[in-house]
PDB file of N, CA and C in Angstrom:
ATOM      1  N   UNK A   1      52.385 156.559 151.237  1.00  0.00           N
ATOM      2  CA  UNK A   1      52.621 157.230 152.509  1.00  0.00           C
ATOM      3  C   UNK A   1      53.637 158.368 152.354  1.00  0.00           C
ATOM      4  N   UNK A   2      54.647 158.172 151.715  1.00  0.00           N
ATOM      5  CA  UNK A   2      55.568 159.246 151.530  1.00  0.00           C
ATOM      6  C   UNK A   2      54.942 160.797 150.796  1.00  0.00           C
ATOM      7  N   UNK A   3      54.201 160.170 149.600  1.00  0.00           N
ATOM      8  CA  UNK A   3      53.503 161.163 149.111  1.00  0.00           C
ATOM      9  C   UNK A   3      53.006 161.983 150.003  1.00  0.00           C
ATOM     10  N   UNK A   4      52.178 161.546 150.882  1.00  0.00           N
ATOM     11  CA  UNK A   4      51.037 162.197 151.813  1.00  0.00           C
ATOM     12  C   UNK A   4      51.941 163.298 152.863  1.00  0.00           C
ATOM     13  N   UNK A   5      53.318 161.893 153.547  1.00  0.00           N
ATOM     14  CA  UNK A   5      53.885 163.228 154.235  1.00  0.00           C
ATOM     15  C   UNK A   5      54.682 164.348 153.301  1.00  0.00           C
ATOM     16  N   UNK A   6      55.112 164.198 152.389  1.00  0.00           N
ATOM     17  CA  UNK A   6      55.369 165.324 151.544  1.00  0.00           C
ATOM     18  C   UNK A   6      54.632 166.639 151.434  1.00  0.00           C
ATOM     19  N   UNK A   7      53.314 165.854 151.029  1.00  0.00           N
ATOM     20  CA  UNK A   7      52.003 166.970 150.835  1.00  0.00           C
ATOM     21  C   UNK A   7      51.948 167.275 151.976  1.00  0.00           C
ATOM     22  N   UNK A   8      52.231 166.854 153.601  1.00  0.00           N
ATOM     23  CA  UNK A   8      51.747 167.677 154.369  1.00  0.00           C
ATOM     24  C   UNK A   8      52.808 168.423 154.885  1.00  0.00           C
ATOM     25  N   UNK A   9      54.517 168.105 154.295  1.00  0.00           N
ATOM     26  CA  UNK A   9      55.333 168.873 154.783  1.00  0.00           C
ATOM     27  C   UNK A   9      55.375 170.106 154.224  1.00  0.00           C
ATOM     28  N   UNK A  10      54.538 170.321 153.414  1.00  0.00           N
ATOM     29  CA  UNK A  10      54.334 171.303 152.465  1.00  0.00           C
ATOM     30  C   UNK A  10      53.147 171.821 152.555  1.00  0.00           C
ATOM     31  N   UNK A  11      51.858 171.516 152.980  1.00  0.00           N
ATOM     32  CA  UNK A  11      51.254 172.288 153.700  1.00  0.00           C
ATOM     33  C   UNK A  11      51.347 172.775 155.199  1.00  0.00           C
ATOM     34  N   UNK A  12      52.263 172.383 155.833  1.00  0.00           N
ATOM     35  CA  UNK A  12      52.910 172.706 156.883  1.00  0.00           C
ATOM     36  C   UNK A  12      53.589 173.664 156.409  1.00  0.00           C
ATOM     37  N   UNK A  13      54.332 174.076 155.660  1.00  0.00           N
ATOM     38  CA  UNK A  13      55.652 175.555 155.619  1.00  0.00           C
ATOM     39  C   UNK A  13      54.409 176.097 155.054  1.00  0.00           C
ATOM     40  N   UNK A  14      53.551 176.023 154.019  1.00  0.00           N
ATOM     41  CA  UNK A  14      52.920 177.234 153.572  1.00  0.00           C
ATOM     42  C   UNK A  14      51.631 177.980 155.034  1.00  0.00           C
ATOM     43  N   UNK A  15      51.293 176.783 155.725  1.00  0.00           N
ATOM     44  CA  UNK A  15      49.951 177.542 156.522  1.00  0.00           C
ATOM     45  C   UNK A  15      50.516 177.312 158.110  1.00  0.00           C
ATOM     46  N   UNK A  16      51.723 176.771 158.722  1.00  0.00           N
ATOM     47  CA  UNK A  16      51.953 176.556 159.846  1.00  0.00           C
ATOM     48  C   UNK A  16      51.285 177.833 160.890  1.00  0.00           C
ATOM     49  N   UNK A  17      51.983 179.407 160.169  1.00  0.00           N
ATOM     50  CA  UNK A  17      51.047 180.550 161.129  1.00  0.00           C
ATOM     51  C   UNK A  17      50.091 180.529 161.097  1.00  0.00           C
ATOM     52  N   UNK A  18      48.933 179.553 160.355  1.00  0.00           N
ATOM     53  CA  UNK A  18      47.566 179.662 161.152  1.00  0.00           C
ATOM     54  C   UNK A  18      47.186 178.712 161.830  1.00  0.00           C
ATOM     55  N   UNK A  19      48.186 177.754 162.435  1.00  0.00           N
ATOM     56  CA  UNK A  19      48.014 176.990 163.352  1.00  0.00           C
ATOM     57  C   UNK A  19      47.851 176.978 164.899  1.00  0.00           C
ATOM     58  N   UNK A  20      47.855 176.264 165.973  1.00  0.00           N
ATOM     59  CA  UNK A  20      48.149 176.820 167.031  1.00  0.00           C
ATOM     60  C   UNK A  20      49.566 176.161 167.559  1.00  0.00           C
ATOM     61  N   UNK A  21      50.485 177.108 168.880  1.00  0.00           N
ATOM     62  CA  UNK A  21      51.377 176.300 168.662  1.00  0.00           C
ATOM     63  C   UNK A  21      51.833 175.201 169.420  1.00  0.00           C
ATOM     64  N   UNK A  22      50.332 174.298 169.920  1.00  0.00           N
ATOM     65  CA  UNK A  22      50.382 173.327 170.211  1.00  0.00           C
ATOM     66  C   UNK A  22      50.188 172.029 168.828  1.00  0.00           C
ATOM     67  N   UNK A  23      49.582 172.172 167.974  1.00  0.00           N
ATOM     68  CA  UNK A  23      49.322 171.796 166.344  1.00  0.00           C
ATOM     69  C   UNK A  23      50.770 171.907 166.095  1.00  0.00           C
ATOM     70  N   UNK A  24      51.249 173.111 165.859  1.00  0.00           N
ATOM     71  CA  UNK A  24      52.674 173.279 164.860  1.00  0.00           C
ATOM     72  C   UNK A  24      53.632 171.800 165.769  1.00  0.00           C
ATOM     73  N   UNK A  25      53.424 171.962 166.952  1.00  0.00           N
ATOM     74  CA  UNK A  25      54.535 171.391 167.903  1.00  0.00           C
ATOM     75  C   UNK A  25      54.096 169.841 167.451  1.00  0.00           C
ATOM     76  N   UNK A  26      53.251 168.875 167.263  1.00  0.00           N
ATOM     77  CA  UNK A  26      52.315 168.293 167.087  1.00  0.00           C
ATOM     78  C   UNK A  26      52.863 167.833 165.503  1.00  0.00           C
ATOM     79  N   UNK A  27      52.791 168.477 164.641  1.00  0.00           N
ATOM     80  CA  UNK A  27      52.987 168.302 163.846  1.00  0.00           C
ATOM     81  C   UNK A  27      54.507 168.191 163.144  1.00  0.00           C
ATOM     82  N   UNK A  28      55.044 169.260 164.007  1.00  0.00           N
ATOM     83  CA  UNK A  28      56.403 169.747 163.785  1.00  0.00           C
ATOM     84  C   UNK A  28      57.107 168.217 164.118  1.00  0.00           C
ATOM     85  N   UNK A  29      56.669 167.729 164.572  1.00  0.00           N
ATOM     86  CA  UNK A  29      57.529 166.575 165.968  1.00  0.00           C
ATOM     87  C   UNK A  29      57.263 165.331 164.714  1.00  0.00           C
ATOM     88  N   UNK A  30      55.971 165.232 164.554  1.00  0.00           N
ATOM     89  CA  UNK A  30      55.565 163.631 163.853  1.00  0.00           C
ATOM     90  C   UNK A  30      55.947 164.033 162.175  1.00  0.00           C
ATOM     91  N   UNK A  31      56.176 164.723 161.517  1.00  0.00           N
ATOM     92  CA  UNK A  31      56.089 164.900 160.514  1.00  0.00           C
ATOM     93  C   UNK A  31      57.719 165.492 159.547  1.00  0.00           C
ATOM     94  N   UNK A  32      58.164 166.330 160.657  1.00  0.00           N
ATOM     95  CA  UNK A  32      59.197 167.036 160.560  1.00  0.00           C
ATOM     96  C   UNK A  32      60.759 166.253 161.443  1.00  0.00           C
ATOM     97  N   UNK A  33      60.224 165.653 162.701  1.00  0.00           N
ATOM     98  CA  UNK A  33      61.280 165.201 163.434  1.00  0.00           C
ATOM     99  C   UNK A  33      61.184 163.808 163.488  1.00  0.00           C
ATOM    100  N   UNK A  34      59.991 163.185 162.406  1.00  0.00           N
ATOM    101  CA  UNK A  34      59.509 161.470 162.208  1.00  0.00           C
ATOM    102  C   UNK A  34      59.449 160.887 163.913  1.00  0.00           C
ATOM    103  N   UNK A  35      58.595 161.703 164.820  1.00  0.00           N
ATOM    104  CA  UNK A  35      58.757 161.223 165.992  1.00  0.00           C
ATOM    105  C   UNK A  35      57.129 160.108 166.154  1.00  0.00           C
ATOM    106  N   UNK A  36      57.264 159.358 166.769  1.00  0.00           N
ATOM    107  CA  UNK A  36      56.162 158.052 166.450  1.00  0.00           C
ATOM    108  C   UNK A  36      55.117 158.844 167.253  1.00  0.00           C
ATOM    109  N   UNK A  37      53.878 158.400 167.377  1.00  0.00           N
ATOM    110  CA  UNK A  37      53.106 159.331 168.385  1.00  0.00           C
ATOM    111  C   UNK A  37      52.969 158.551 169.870  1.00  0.00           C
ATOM    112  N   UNK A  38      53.459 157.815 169.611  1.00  0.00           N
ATOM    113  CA  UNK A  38      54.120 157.624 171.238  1.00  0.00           C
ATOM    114  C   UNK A  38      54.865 158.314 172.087  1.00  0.00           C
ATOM    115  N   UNK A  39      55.731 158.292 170.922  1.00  0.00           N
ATOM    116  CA  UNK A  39      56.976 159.487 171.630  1.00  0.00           C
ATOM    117  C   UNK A  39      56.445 160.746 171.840  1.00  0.00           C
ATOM    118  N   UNK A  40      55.344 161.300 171.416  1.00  0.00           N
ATOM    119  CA  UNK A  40      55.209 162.963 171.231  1.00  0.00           C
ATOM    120  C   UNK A  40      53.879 162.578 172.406  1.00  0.00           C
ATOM    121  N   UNK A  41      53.072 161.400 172.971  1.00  0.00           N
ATOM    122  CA  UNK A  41      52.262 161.595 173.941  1.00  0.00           C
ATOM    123  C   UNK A  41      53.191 161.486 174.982  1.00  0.00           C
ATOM    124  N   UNK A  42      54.267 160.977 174.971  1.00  0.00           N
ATOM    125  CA  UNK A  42      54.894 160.906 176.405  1.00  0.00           C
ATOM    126  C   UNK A  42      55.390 161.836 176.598  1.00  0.00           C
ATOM    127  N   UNK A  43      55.960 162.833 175.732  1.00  0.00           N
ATOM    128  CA  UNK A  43      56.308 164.700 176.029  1.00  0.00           C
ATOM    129  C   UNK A  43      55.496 165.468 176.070  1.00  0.00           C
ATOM    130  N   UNK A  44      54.570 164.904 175.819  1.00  0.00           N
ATOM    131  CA  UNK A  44      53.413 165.668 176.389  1.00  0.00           C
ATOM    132  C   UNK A  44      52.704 165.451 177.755  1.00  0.00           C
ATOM    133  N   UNK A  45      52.896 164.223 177.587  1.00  0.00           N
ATOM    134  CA  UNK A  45      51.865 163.251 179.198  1.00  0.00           C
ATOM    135  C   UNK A  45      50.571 163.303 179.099  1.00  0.00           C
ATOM    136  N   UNK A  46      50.602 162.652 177.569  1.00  0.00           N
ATOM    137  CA  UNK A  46      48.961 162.625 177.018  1.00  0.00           C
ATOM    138  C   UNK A  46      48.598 161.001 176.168  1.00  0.00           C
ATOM    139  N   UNK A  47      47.373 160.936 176.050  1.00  0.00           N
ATOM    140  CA  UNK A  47      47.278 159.389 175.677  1.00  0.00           C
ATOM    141  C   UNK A  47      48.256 159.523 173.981  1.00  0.00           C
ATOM    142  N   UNK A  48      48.327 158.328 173.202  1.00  0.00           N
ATOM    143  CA  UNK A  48      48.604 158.382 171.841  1.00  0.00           C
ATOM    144  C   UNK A  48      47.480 158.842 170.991  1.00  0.00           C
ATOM    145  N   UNK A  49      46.253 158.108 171.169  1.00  0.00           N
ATOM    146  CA  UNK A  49      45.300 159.053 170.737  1.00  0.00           C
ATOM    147  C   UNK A  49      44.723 160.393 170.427  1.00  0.00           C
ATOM    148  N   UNK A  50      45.068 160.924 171.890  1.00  0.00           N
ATOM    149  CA  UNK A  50      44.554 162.747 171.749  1.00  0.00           C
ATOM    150  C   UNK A  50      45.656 163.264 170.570  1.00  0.00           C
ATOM    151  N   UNK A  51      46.731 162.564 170.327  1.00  0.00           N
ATOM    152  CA  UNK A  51      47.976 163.092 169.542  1.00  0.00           C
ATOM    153  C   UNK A  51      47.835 162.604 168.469  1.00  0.00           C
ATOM    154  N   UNK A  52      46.784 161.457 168.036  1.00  0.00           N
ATOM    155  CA  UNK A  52      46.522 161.194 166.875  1.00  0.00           C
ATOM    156  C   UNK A  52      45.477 162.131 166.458  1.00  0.00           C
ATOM    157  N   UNK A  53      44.315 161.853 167.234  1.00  0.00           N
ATOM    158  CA  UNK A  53      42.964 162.971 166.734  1.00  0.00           C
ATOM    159  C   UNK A  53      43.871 164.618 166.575  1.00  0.00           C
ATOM    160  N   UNK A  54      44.852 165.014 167.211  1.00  0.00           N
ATOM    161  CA  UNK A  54      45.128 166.604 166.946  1.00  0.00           C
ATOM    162  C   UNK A  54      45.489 166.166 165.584  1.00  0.00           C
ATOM    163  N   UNK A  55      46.260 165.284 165.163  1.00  0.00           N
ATOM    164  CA  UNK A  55      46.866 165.278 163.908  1.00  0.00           C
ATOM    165  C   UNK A  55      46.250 165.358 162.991  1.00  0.00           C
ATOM    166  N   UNK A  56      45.453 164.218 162.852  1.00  0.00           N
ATOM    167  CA  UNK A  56      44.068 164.357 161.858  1.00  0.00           C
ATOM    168  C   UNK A  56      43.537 165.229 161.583  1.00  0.00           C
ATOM    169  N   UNK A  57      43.324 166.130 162.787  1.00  0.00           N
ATOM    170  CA  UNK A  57      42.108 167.568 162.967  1.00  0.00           C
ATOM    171  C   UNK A  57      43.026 168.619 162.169  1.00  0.00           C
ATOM    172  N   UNK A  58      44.415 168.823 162.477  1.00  0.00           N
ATOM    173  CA  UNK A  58      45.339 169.380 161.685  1.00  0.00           C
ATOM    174  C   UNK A  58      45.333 169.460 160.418  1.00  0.00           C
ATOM    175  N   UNK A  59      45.499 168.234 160.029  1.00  0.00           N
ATOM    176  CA  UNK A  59      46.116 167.311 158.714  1.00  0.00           C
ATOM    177  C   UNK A  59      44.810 167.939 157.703  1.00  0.00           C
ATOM    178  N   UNK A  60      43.469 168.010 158.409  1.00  0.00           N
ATOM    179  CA  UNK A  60      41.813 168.382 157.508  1.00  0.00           C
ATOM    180  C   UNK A  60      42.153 170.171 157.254  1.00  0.00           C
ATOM    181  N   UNK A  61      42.789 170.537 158.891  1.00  0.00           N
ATOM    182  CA  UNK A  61      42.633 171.974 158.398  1.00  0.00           C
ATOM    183  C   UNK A  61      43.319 172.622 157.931  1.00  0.00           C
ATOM    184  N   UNK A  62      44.281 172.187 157.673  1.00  0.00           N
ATOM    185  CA  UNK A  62      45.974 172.352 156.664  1.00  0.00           C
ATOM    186  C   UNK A  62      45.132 171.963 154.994  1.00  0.00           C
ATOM    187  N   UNK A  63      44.443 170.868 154.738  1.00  0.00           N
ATOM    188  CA  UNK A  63      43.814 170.662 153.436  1.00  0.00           C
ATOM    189  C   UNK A  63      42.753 171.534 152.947  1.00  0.00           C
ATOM    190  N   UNK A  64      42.111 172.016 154.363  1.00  0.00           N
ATOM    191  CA  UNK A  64      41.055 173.445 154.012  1.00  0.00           C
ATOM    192  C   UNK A  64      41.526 174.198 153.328  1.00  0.00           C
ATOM    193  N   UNK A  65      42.907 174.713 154.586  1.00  0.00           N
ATOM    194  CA  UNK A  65      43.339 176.099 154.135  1.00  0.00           C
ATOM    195  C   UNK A  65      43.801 176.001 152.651  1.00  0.00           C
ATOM    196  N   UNK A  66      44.304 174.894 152.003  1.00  0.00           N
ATOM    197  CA  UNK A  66      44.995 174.455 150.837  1.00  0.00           C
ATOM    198  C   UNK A  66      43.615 174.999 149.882  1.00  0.00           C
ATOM    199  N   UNK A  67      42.805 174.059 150.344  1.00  0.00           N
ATOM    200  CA  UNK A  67      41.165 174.382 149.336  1.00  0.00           C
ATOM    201  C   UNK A  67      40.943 175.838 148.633  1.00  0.00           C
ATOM    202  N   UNK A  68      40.712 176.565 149.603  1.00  0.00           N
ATOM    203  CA  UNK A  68      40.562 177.559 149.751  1.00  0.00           C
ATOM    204  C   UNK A  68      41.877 178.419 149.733  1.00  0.00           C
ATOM    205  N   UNK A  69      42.787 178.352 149.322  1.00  0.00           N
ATOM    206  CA  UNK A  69      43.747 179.498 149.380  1.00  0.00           C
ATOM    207  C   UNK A  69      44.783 179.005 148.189  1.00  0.00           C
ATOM    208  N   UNK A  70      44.937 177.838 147.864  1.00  0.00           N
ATOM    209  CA  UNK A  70      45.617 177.047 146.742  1.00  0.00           C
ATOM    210  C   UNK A  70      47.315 177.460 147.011  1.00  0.00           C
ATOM    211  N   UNK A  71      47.894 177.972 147.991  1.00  0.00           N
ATOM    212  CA  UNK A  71      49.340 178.123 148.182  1.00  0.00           C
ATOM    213  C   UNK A  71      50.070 177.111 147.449  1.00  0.00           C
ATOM    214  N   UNK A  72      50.054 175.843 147.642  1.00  0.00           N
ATOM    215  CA  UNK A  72      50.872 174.397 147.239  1.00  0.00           C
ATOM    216  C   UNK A  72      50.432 174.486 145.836  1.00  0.00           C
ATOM    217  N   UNK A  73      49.854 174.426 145.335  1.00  0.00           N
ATOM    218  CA  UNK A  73      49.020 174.798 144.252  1.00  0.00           C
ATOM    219  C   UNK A  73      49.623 175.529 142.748  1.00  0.00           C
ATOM    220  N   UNK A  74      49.933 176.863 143.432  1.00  0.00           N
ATOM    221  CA  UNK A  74      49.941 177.333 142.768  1.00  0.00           C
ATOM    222  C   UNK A  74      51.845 177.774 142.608  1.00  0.00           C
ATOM    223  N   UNK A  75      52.751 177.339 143.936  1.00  0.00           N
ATOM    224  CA  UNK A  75      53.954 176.886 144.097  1.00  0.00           C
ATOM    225  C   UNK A  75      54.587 175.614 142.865  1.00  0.00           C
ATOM    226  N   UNK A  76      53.175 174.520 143.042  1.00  0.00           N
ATOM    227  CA  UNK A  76      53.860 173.609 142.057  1.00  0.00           C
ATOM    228  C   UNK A  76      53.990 173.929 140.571  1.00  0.00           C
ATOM    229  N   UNK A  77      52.841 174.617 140.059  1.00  0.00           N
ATOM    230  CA  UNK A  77      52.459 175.222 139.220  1.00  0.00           C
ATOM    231  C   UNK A  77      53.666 176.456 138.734  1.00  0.00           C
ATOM    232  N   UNK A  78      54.420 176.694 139.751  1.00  0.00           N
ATOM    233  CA  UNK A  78      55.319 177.863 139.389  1.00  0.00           C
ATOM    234  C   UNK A  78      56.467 176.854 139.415  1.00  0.00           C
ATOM    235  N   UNK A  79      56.737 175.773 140.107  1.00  0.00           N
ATOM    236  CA  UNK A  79      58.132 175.053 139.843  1.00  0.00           C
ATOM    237  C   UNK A  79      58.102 174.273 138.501  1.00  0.00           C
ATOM    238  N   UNK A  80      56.830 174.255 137.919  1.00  0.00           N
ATOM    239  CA  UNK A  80      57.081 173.509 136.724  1.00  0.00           C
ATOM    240  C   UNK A  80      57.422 173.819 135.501  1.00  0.00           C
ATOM    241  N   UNK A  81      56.472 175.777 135.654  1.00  0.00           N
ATOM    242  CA  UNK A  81      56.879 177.010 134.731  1.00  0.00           C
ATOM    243  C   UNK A  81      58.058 177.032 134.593  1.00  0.00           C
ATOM    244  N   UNK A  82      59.034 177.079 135.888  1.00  0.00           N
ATOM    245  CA  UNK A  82      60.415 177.250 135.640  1.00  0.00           C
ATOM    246  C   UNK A  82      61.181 175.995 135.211  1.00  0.00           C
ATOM    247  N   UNK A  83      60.774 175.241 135.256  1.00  0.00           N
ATOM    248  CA  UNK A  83      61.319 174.167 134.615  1.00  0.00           C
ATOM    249  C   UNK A  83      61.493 174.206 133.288  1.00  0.00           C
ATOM    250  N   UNK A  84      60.366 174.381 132.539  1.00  0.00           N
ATOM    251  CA  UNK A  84      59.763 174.589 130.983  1.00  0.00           C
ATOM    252  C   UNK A  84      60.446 175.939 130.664  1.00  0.00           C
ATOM    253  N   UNK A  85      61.007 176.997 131.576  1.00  0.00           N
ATOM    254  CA  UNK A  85      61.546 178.200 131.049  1.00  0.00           C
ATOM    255  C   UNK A  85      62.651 177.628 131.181  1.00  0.00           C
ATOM    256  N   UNK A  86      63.872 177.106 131.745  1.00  0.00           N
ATOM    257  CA  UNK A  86      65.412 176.169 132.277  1.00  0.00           C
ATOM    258  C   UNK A  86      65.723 175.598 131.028  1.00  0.00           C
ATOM    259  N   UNK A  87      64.427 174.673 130.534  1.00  0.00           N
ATOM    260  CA  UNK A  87      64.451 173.754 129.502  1.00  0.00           C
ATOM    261  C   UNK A  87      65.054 174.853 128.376  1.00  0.00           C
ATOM    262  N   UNK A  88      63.706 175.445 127.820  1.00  0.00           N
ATOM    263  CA  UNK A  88      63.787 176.469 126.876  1.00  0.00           C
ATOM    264  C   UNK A  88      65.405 176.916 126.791  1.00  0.00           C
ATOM    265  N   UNK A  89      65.718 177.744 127.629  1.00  0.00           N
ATOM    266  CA  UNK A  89      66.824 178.498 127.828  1.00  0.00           C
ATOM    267  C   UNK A  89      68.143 177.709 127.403  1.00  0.00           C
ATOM    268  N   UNK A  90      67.878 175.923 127.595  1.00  0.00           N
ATOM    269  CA  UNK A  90      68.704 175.692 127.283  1.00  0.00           C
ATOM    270  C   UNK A  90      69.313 175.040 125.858  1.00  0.00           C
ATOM    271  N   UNK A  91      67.968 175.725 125.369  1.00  0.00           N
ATOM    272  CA  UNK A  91      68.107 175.104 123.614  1.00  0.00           C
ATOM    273  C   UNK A  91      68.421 176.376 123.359  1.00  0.00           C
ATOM    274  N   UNK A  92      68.139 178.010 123.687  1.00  0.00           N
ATOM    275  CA  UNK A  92      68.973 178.652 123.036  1.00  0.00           C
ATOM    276  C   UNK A  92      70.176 178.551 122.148  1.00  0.00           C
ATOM    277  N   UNK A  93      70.371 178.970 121.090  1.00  0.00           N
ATOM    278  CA  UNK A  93      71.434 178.761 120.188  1.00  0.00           C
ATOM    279  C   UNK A  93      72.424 179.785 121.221  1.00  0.00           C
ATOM    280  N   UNK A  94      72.349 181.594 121.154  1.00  0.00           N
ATOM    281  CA  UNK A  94      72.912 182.073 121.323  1.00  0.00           C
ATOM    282  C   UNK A  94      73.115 181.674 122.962  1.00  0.00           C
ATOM    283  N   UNK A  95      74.815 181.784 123.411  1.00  0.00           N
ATOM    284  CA  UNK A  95      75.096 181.362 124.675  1.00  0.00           C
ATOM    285  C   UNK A  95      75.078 182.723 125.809  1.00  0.00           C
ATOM    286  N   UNK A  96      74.782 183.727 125.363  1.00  0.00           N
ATOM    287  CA  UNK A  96      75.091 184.885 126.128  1.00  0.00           C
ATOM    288  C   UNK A  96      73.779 185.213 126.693  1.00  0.00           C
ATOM    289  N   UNK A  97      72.818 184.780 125.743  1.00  0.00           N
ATOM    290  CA  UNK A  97      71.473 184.942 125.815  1.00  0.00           C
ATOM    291  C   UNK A  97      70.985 183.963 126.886  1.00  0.00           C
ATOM    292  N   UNK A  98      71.181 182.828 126.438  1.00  0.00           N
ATOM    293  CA  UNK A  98      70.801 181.797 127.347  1.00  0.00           C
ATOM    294  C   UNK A  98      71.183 181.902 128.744  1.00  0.00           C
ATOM    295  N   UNK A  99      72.625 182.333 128.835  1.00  0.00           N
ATOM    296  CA  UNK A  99      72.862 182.591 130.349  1.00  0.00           C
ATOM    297  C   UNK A  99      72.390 183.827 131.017  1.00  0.00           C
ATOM    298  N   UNK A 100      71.840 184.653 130.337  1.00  0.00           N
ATOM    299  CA  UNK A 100      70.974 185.762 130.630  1.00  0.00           C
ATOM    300  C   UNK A 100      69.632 185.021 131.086  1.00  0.00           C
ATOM    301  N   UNK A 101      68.928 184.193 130.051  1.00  0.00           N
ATOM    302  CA  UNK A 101      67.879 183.836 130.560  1.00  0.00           C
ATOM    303  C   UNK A 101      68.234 182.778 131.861  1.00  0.00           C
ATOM    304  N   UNK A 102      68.769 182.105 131.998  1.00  0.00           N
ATOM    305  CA  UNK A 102      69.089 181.169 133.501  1.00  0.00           C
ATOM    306  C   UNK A 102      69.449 181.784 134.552  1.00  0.00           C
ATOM    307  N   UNK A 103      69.849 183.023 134.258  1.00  0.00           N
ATOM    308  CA  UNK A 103      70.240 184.042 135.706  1.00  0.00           C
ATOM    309  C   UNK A 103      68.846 185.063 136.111  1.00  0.00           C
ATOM    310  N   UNK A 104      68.025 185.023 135.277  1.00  0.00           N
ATOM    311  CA  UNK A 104      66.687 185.366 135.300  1.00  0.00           C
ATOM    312  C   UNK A 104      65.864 184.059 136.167  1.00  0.00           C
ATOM    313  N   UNK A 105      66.131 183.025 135.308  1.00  0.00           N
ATOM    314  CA  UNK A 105      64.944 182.494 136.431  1.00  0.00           C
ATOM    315  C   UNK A 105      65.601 181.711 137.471  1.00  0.00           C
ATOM    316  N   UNK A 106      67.339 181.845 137.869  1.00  0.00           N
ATOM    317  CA  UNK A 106      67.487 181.524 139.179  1.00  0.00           C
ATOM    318  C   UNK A 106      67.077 182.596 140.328  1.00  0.00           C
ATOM    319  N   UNK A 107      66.874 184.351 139.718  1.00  0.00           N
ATOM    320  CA  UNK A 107      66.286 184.493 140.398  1.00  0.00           C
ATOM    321  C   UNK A 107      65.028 184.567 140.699  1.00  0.00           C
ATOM    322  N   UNK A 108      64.087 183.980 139.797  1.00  0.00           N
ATOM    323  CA  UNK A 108      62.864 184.058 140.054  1.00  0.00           C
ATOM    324  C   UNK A 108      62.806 182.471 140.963  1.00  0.00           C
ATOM    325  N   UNK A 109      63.359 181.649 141.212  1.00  0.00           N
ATOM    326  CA  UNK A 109      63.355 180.557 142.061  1.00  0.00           C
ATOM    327  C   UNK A 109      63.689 180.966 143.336  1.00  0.00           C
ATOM    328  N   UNK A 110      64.271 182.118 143.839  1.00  0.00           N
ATOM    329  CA  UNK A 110      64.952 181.948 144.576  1.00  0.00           C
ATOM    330  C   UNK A 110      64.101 183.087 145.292  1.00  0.00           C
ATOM    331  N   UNK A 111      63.086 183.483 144.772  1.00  0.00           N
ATOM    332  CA  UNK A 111      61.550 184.548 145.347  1.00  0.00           C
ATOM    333  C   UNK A 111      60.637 183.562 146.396  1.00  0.00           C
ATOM    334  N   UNK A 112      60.561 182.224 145.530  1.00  0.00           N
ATOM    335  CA  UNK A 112      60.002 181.027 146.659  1.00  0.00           C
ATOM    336  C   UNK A 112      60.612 180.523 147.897  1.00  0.00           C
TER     337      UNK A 112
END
């Protein structure tokens, strides 16, 4: 379960603007503010259900957009590069060098 909300807190920051912002709110609330969907039908003044089915319907089109556009994807894929470059950098022998290369890819971390 944790996994899953991870993956979707993270397809949430990458595709939230193509949501609507009854979805973002929806999502923002159960996912982001761990609000039960009880709590988010009664601020709404809607059954628990309709607040489950938006979620779901969300949750598919947040995994589309993922399908098709690979954002998370290709993010993890770049946090791992920099990892393997961190590593590297830090077997450098020379120390002047090495801290050259770590000030390089803090700022390339800091582009995400």
């Amino acid at each position: 379960m944790l996994e899953k909300t991870t993956r979707m807190n993270y397809l949430f920051d990458f595709y939230q603007s193509l949501l609507t912002p009854k979805q973002r709110s929806y999502m923002s609330l159960y996912y982001l503010d761990d609000h039960s969907l009880g709590e988010i039908a009664e601020e709404y003044n809607i059954s628990r259900q309709a607040v489950y089915d938006n979620i779901k319907r969300t949750e598919q089109m947040l995994e589309q957009y993922e399908e098709k556009l690979l954002l998370f994807q290709k993010f993890q894929e770049r946090q791992s590069l920099l990892q393997q470059l961190k590593d590297e950098a830090e077997k450098v022998d020379d120390t002047s060098n090495a801290k050259s290369l770590l000030v390089l890819i803090d700022s390339l971390e800091k582009l995400d």
